[in-house]
Protein backbone atom coordinates (compact mmCIF):
# COMPACT_ATOMS: atom_id res chain seq x y z
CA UNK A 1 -57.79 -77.29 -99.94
CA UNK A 2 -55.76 -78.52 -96.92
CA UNK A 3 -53.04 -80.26 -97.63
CA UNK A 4 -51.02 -83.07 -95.37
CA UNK A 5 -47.18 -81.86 -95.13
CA UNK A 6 -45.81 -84.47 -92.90
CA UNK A 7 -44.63 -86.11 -96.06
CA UNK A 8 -42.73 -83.46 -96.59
CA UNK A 9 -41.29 -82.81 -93.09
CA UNK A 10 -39.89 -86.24 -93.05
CA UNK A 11 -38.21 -85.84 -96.64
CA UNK A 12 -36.41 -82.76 -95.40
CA UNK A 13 -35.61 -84.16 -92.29
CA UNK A 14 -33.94 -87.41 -94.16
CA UNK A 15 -31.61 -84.85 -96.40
CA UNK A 16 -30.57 -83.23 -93.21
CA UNK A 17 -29.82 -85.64 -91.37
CA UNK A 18 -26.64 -87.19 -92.74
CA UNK A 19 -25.28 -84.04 -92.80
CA UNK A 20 -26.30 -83.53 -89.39
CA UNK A 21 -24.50 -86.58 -87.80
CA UNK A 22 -21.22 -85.47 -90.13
CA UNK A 23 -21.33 -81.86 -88.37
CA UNK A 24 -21.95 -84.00 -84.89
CA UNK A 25 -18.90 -86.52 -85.26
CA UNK A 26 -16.49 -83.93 -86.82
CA UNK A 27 -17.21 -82.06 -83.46
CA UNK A 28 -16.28 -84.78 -81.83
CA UNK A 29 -12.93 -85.57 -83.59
CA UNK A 30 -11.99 -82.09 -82.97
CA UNK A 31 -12.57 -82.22 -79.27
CA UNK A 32 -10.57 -85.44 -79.15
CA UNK A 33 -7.82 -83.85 -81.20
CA UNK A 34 -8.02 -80.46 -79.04
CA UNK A 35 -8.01 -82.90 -75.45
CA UNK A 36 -5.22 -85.31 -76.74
CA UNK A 37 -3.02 -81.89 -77.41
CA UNK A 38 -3.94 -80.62 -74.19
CA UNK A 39 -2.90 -84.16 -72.50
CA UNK A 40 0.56 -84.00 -74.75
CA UNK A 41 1.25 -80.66 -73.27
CA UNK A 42 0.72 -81.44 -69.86
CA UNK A 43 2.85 -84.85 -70.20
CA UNK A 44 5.56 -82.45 -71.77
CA UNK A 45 6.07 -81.13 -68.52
CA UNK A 46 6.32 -84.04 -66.53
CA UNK A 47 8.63 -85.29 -69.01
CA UNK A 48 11.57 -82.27 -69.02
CA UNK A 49 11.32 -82.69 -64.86
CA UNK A 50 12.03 -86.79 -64.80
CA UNK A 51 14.86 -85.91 -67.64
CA UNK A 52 16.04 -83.37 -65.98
CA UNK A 53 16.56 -85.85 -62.39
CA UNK A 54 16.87 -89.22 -63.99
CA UNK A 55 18.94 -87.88 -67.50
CA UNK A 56 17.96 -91.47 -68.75
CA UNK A 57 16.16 -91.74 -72.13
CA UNK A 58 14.81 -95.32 -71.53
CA UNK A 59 13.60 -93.88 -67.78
CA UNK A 60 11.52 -91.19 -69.50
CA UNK A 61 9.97 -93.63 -71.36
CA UNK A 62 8.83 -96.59 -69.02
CA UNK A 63 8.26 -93.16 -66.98
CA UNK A 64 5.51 -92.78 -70.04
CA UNK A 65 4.03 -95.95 -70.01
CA UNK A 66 3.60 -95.69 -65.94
CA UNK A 67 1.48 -92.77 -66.17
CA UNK A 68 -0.79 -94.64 -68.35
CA UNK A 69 0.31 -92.95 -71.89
CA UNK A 70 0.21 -95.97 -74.40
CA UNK A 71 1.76 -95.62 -77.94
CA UNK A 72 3.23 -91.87 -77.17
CA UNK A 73 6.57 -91.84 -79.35
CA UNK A 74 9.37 -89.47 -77.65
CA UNK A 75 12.44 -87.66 -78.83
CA UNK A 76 14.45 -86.23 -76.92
CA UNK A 77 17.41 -84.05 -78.12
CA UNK A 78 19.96 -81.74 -76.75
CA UNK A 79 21.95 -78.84 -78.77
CA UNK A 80 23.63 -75.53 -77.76
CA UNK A 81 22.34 -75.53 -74.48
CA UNK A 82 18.87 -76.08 -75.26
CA UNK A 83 16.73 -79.75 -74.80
CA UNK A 84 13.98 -80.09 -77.12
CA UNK A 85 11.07 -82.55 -76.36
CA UNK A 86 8.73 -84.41 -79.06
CA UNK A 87 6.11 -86.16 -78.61
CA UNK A 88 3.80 -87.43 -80.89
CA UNK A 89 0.67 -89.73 -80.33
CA UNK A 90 -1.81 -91.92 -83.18
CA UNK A 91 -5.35 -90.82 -83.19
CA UNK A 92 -7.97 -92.58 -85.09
CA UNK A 93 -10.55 -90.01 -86.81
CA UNK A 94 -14.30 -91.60 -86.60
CA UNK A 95 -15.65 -89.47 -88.94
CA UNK A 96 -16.64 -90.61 -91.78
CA UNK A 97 -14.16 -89.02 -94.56
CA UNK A 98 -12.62 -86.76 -92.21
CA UNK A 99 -9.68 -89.47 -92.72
CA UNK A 100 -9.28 -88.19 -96.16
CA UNK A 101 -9.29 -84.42 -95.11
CA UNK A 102 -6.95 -84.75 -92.07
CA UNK A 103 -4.85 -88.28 -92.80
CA UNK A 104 -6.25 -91.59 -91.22
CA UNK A 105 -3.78 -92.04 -88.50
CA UNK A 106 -4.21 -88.41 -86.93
CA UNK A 107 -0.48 -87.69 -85.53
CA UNK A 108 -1.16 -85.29 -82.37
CA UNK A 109 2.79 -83.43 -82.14
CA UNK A 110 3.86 -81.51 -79.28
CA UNK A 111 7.34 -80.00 -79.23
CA UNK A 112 8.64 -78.09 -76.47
CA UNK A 113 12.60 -76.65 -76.46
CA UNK A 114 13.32 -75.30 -73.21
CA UNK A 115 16.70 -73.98 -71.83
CA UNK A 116 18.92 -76.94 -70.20
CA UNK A 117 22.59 -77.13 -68.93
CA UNK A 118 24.59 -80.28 -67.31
């Protein structure tokens, strides 16, 4: 007796599938989370070389915004001879209850503390 299993196929294929796109859009949260870090870092330097010229909080900061970085928060703070340099951008998750697992904003912090004298 042959039987016709593309009934079957198709039920299989409709339990999969959810949990398909969920593996799909996680991926992609996680490459925006790893390529906003990587963007943070980079800025980071860029930042310490205008503060170390310019010395001017507010400069830094419209400095920011010129490069095209919206809604990146900075801190900037010296002690004992060393400047250490936050910052910290929002990053909306698009997978579906990945808000719940990781916080809906996502905040992306990068810190640097590098070595500085005036």
């Amino acid at each position: 007796m042959i039987r016709n299993r593309k009934g079957q196929a198709l039920i299989e294929f409709v339990i999969i599938l959810p949990v398909l796109i969920l593996l799909i859009f996680s991926f992609i949260d996680l490459g925006r989370i790893i390529l906003e870090n990587n963007k943070l870092e980079n800025l980071t330097t860029n930042v310490i070389n205008r503060y170390e010229k310019t010395k001017d909080y507010k400069d830094v900061s419209s400095y920011i915004k010129e490069l095209g970085y919206e809604n990146v928060e900075l801190s900037i703070k010296k002690t004992n001879g060393t400047l250490t340099i936050k910052l910290e951008r929002e990053l909306d998750m698009i997978t579906p209850g990945m808000d719940s697992i990781l916080g809906d904003p996502y905040f992306v912090k990068v810190e640097r503390v590098v070595n500085y004298e005036e």
